[in-house]
N, C-alpha and C. Protein backbone atom coordinates (compact mmCIF):
# COMPACT_ATOMS: atom_id res chain seq x y z
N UNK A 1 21.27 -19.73 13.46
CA UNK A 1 20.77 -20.80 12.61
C UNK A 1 20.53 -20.27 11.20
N UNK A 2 21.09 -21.05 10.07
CA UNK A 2 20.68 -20.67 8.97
C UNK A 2 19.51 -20.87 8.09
N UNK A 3 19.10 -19.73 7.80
CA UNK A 3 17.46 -20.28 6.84
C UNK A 3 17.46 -20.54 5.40
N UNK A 4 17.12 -21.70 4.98
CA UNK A 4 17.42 -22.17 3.71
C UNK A 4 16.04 -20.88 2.81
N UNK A 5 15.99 -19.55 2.78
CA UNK A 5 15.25 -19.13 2.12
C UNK A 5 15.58 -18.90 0.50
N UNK A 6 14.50 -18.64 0.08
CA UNK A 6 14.57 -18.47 -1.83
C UNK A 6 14.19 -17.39 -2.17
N UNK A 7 14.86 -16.40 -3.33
CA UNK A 7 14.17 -15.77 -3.63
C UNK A 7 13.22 -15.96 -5.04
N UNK A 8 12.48 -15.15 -5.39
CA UNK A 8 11.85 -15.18 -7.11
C UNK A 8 12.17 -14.07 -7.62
N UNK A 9 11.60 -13.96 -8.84
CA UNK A 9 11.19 -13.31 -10.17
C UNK A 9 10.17 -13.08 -10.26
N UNK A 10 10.02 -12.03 -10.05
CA UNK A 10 7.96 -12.43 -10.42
C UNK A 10 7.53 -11.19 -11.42
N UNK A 11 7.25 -11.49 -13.05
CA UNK A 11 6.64 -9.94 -13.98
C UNK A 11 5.39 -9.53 -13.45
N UNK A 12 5.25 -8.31 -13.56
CA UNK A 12 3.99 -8.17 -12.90
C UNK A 12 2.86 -8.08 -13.47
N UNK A 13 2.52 -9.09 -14.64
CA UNK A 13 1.83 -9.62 -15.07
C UNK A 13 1.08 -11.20 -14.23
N UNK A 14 2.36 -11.67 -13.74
CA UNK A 14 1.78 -12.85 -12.43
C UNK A 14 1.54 -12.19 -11.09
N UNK A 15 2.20 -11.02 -10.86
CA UNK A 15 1.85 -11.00 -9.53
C UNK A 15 -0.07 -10.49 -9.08
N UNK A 16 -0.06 -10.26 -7.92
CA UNK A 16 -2.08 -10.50 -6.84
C UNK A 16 -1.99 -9.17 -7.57
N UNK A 17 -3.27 -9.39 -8.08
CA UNK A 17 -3.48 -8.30 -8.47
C UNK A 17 -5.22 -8.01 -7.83
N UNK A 18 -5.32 -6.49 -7.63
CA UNK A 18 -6.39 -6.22 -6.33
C UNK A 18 -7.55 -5.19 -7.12
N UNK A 19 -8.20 -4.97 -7.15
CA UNK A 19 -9.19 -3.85 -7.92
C UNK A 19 -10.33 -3.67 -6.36
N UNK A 20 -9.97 -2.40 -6.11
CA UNK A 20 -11.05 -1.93 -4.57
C UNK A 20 -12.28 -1.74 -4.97
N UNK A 21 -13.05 -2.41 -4.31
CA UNK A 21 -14.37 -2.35 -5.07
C UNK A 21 -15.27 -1.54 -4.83
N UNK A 22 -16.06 -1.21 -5.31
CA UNK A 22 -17.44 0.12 -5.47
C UNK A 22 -16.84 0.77 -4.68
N UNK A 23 -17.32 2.13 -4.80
CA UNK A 23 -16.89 3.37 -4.05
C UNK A 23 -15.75 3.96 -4.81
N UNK A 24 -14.46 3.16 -4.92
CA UNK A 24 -13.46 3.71 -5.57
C UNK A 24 -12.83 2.89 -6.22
N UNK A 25 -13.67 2.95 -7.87
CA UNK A 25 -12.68 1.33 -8.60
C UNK A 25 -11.60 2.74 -9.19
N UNK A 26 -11.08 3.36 -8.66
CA UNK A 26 -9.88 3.79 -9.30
C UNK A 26 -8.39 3.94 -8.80
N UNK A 27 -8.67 2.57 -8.45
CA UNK A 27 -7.24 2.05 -7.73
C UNK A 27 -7.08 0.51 -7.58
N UNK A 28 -6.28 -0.09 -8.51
CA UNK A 28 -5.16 -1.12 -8.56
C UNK A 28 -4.30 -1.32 -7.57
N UNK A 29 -3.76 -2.59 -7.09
CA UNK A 29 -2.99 -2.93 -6.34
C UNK A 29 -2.84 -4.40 -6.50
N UNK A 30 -1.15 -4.12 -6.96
CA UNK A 30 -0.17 -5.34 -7.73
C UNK A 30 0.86 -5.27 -6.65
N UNK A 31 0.64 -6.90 -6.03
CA UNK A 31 1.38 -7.36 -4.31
C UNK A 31 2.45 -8.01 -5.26
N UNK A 32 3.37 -8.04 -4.60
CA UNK A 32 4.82 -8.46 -4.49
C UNK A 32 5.50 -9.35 -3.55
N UNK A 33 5.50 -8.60 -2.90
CA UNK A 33 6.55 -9.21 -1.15
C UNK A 33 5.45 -8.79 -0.27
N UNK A 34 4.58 -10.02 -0.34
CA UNK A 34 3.74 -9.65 0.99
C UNK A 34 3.39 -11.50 1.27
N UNK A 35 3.02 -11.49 2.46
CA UNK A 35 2.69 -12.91 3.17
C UNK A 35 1.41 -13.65 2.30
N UNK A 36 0.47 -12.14 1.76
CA UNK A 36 -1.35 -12.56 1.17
C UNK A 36 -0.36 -13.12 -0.43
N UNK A 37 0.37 -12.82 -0.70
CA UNK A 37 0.73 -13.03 -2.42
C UNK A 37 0.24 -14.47 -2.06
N UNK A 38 -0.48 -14.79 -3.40
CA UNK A 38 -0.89 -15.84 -3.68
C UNK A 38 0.24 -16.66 -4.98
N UNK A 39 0.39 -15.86 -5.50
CA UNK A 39 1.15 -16.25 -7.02
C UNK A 39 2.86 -16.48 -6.56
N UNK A 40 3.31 -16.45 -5.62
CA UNK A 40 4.70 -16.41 -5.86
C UNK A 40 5.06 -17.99 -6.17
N UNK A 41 6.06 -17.83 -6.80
CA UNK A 41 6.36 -19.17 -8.01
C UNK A 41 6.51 -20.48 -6.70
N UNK A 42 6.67 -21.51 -6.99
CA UNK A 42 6.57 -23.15 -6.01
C UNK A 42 7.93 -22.77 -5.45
N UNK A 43 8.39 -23.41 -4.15
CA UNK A 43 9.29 -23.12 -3.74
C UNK A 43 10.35 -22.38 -2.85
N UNK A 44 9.26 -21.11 -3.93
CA UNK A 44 10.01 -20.13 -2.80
C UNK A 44 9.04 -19.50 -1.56
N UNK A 45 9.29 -18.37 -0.94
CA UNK A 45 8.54 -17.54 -0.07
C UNK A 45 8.35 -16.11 -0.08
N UNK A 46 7.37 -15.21 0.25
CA UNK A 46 7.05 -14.20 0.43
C UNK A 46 8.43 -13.65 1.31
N UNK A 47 8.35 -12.21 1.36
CA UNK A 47 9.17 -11.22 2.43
C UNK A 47 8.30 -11.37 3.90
N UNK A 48 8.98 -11.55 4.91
CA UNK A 48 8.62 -11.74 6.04
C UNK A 48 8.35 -10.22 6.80
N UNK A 49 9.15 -9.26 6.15
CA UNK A 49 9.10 -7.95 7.15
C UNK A 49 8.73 -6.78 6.16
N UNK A 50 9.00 -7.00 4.83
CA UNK A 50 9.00 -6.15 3.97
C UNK A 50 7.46 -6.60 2.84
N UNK A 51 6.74 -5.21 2.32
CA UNK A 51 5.78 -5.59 1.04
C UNK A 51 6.02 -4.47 0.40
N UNK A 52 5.63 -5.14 -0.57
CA UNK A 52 6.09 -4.16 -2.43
C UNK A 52 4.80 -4.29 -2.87
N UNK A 53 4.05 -3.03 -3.44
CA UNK A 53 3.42 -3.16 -3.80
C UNK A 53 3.51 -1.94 -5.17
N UNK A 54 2.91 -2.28 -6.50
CA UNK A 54 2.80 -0.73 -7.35
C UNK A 54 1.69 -0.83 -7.30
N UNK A 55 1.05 0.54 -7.25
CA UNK A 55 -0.36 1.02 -6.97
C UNK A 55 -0.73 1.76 -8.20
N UNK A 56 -1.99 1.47 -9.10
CA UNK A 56 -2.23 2.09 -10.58
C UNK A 56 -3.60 2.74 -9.73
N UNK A 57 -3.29 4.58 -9.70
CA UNK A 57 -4.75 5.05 -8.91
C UNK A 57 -5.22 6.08 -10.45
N UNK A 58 -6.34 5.53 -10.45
CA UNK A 58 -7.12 6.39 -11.66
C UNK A 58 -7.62 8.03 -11.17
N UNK A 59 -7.84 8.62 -12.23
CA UNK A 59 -8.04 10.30 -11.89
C UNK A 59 -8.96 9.80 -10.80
N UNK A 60 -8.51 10.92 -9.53
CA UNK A 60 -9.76 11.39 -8.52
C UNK A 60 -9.64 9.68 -7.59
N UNK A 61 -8.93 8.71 -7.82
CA UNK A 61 -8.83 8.12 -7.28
C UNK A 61 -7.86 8.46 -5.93
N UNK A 62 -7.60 7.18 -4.50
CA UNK A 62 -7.10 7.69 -3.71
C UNK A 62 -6.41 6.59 -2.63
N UNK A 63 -5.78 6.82 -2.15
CA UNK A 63 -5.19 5.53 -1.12
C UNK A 63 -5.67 6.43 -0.09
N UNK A 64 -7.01 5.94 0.81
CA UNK A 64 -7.62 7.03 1.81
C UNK A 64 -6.31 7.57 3.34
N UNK A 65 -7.39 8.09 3.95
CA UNK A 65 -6.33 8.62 5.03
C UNK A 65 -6.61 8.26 6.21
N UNK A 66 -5.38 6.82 6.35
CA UNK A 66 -4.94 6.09 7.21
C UNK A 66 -3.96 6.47 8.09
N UNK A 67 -3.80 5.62 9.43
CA UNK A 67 -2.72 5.44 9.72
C UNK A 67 -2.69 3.33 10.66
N UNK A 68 -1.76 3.25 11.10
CA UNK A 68 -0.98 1.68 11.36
C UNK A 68 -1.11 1.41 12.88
N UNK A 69 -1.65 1.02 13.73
CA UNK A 69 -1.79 0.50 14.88
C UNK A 69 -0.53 0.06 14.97
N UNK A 70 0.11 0.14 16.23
CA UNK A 70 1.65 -0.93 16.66
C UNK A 70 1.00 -2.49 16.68
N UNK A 71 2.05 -3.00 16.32
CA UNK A 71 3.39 -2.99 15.90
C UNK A 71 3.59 -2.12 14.73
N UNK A 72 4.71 -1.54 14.10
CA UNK A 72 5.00 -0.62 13.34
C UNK A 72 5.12 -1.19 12.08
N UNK A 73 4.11 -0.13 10.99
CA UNK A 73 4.36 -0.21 9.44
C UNK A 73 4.40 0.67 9.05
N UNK A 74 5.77 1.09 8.86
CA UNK A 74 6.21 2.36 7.95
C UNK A 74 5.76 2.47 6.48
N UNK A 75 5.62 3.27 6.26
CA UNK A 75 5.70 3.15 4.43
C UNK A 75 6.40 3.84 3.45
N UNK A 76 6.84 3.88 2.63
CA UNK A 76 7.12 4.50 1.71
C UNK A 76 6.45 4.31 0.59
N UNK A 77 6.17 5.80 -0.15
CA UNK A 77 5.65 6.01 -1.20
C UNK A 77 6.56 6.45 -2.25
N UNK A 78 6.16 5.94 -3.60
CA UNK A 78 7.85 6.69 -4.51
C UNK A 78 6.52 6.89 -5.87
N UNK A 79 6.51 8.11 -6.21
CA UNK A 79 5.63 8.22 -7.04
C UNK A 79 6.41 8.43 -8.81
N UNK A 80 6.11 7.36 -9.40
CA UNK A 80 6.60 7.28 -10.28
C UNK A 80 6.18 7.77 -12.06
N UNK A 81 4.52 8.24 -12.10
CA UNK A 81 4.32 8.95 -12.55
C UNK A 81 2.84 9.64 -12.44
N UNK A 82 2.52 10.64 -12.67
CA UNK A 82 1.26 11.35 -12.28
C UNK A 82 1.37 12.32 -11.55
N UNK A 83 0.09 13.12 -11.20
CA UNK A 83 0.27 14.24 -10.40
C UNK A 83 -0.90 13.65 -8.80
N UNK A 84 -0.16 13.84 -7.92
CA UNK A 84 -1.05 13.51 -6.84
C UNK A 84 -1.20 14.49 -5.39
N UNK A 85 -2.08 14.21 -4.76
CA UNK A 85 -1.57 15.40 -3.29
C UNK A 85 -1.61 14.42 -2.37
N UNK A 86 -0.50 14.09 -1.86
CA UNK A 86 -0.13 13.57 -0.53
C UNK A 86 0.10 14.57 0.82
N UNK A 87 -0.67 13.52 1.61
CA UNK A 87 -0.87 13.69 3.00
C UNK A 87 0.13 13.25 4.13
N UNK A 88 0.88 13.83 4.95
CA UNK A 88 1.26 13.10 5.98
C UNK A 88 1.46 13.54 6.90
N UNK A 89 0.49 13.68 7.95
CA UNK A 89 0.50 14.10 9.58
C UNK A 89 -0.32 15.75 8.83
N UNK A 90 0.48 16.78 8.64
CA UNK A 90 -0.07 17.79 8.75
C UNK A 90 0.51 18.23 7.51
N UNK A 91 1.50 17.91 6.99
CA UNK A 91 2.18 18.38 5.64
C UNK A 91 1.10 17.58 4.59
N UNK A 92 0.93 18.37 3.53
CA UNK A 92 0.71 18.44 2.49
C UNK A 92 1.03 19.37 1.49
N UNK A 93 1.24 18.13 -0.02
CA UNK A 93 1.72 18.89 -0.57
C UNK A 93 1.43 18.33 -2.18
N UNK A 94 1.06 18.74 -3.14
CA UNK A 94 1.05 18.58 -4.64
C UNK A 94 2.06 17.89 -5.22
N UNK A 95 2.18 16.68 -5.96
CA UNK A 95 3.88 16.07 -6.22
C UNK A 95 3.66 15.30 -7.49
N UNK A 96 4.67 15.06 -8.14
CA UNK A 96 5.01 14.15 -9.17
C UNK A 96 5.83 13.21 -9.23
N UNK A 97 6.08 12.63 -11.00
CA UNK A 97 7.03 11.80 -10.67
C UNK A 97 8.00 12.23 -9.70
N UNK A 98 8.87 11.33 -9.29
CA UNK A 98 10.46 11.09 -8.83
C UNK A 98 9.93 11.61 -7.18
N UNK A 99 9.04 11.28 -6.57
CA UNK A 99 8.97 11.74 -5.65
C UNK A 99 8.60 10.99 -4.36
N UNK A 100 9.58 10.80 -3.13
CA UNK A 100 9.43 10.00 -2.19
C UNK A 100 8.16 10.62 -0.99
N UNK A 101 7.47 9.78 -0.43
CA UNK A 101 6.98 10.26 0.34
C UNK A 101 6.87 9.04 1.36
N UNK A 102 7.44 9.42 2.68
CA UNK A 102 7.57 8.54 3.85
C UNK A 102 6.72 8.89 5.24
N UNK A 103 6.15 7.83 5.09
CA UNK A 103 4.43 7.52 6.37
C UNK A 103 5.29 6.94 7.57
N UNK A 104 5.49 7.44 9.13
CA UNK A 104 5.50 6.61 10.06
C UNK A 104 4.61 5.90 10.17
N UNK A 105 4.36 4.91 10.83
CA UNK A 105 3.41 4.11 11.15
C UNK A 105 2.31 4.64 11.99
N UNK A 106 2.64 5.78 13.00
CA UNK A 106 0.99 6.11 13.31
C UNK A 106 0.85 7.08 13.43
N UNK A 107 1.15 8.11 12.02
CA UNK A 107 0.71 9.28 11.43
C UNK A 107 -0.24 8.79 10.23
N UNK A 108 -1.22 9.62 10.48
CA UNK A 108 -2.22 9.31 9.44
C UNK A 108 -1.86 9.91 7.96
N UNK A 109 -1.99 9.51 6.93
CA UNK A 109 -1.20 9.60 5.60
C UNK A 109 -2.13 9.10 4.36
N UNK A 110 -2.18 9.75 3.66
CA UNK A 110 -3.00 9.34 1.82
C UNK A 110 -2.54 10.22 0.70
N UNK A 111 -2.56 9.66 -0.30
CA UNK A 111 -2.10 9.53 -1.34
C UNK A 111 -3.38 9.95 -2.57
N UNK A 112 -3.86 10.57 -3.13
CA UNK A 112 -4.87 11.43 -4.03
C UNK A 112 -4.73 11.57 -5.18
N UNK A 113 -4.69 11.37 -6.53
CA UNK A 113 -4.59 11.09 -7.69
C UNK A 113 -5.46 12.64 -8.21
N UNK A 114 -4.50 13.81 -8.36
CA UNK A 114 -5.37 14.50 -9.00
C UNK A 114 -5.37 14.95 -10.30
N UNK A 115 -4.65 14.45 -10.92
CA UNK A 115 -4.26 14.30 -12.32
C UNK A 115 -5.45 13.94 -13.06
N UNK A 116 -4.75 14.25 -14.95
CA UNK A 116 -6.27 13.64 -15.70
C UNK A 116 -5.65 12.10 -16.08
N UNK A 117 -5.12 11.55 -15.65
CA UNK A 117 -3.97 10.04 -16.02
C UNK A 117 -4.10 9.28 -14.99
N UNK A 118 -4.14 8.15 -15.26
CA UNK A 118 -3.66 7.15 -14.49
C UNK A 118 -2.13 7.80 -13.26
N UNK A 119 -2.01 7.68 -11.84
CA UNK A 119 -1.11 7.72 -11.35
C UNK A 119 -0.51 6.50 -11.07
N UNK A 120 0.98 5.71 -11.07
CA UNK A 120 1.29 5.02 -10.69
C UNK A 120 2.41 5.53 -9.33
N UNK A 121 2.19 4.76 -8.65
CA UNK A 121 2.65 4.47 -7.41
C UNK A 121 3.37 3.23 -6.59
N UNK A 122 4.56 3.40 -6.18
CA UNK A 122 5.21 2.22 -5.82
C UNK A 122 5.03 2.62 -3.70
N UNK A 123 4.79 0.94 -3.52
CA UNK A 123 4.33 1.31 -1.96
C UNK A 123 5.26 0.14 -1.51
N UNK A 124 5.97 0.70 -0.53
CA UNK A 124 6.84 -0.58 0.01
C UNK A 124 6.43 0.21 1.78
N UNK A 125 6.54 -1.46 2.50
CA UNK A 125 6.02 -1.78 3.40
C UNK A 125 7.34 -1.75 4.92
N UNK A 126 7.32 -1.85 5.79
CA UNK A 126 8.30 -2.49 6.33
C UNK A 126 7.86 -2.63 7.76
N UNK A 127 8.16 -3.73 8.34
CA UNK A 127 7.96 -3.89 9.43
C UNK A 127 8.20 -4.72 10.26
N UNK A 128 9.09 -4.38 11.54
CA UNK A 128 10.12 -5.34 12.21
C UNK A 128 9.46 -6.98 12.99
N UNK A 129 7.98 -6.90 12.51
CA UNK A 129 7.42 -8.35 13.41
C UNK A 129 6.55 -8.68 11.92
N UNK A 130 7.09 -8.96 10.79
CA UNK A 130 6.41 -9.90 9.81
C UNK A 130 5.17 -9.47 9.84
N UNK A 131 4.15 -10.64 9.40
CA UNK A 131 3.15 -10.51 9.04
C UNK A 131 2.14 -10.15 10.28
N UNK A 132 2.95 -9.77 11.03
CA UNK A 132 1.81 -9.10 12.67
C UNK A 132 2.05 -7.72 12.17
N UNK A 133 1.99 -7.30 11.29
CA UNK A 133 2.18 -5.69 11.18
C UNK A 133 1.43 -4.46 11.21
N UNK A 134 0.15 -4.83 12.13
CA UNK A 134 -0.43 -3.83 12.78
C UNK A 134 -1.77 -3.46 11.62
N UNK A 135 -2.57 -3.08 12.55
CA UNK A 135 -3.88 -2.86 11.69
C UNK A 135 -4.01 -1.63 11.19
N UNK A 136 -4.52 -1.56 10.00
CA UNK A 136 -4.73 0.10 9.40
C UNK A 136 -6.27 0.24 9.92
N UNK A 137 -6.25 1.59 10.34
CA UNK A 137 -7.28 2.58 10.82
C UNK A 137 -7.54 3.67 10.31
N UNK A 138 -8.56 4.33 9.68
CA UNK A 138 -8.79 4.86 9.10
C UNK A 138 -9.54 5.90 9.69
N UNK A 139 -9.26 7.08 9.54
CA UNK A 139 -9.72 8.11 10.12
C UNK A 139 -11.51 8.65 9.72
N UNK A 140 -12.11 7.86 8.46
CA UNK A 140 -13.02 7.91 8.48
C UNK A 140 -13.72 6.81 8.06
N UNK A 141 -14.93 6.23 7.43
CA UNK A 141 -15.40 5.00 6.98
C UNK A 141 -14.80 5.19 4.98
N UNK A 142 -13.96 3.87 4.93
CA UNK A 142 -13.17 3.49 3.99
C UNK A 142 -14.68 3.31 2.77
N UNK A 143 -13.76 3.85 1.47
CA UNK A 143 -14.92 3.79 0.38
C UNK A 143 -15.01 1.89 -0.16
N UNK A 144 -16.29 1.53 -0.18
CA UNK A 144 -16.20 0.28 -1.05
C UNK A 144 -16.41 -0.50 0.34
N UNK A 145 -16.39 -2.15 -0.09
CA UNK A 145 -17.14 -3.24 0.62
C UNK A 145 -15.80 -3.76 1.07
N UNK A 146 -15.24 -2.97 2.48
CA UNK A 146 -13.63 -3.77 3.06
C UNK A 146 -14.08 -4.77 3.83
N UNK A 147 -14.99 -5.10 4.08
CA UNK A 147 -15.34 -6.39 5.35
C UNK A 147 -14.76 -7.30 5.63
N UNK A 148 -13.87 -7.73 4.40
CA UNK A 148 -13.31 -8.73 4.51
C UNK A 148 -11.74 -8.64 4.84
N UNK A 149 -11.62 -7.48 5.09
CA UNK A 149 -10.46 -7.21 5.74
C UNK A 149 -9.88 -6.66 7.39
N UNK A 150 -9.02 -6.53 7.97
CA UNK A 150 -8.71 -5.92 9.37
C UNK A 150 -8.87 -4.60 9.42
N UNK A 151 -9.11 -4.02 8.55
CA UNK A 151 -9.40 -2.74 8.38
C UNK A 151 -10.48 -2.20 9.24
N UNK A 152 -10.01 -0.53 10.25
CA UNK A 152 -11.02 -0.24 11.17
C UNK A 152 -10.97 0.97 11.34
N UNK A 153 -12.22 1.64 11.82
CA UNK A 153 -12.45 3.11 11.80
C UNK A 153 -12.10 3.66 12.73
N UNK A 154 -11.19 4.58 13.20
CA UNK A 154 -10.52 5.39 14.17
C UNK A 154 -11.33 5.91 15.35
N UNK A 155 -11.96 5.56 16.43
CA UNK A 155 -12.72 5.57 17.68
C UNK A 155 -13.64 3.98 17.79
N UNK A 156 -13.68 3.33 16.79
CA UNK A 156 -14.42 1.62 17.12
C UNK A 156 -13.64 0.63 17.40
């Protein structure tokens, strides 16, 4: 069966834009292709399996250290400028621009801004059952007021 889907345009000046609150305002998050986008233009639709997100993490800021309950959300990280130390499973390592870094879904993984600059960060999502794409768990209690999210601490 064919799906009459649409795509957009979106500058990322319109797209959700996220600021994590207390604990760690030094991290931005500008949604794209995700189901929560609020802004995508009349008409069309979000990505069903896939999210885009660029991530602006301020010095000492951090995308904590998670990992994805099944169903599976892979990630990719593509660090596009700054200096950061990424985590994944047991590798770590110091990185810059031009640099990929790929999260299975339930290896625990973060991203660390240790630079004196703003780091930007591009985060794309993927995952073969849409917007059921599994809960992030966090290996310790997440900085700032997440309540309002699925977000959960690794043994609760």
């Amino acid at each position: 069966m064919k799906q009459n889907r649409k795509g957009f345009i979106l500058p990322i000046s319109e797209a959700t834009h996220t600021i994590i609150p207390e604990g760690n305002t030094n991290i931005e998050f500008y949604g794209f292709l995700r189901t929560e986008t609020e802004n995508i233009p009349p008409g069309t639709e979000p990505s069903m399996h896939l999210m885009f997100n660029m991530d602006k993490v301020g010095p000492g800021g951090e995308i904590e250290e998670h990992y994805h309950e099944p169903p599976v959300v892979d990630h990719v990280y593509y660090v596009i400028s700054g200096r950061v130390r990424a985590k994944v499973g047991d590798v770590e390592k110091i990185v810059g621009a031009d640099t990929l870094i790929y999260c299975p879904s339930n290896i625990k993984h973060s991203v660390i801004n240790i630079g004196k600059g703003v780091a930007k960060v591009i985060a794309i999502d993927a995952s073969g059952e849409g917007e059921r794409g599994g809960k992030v768990v966090y290996s310790k209690m997440p900085s700032g007021d997440l309540s309002a999210n699925t977000w959960k601490v690794a043994g609760t």
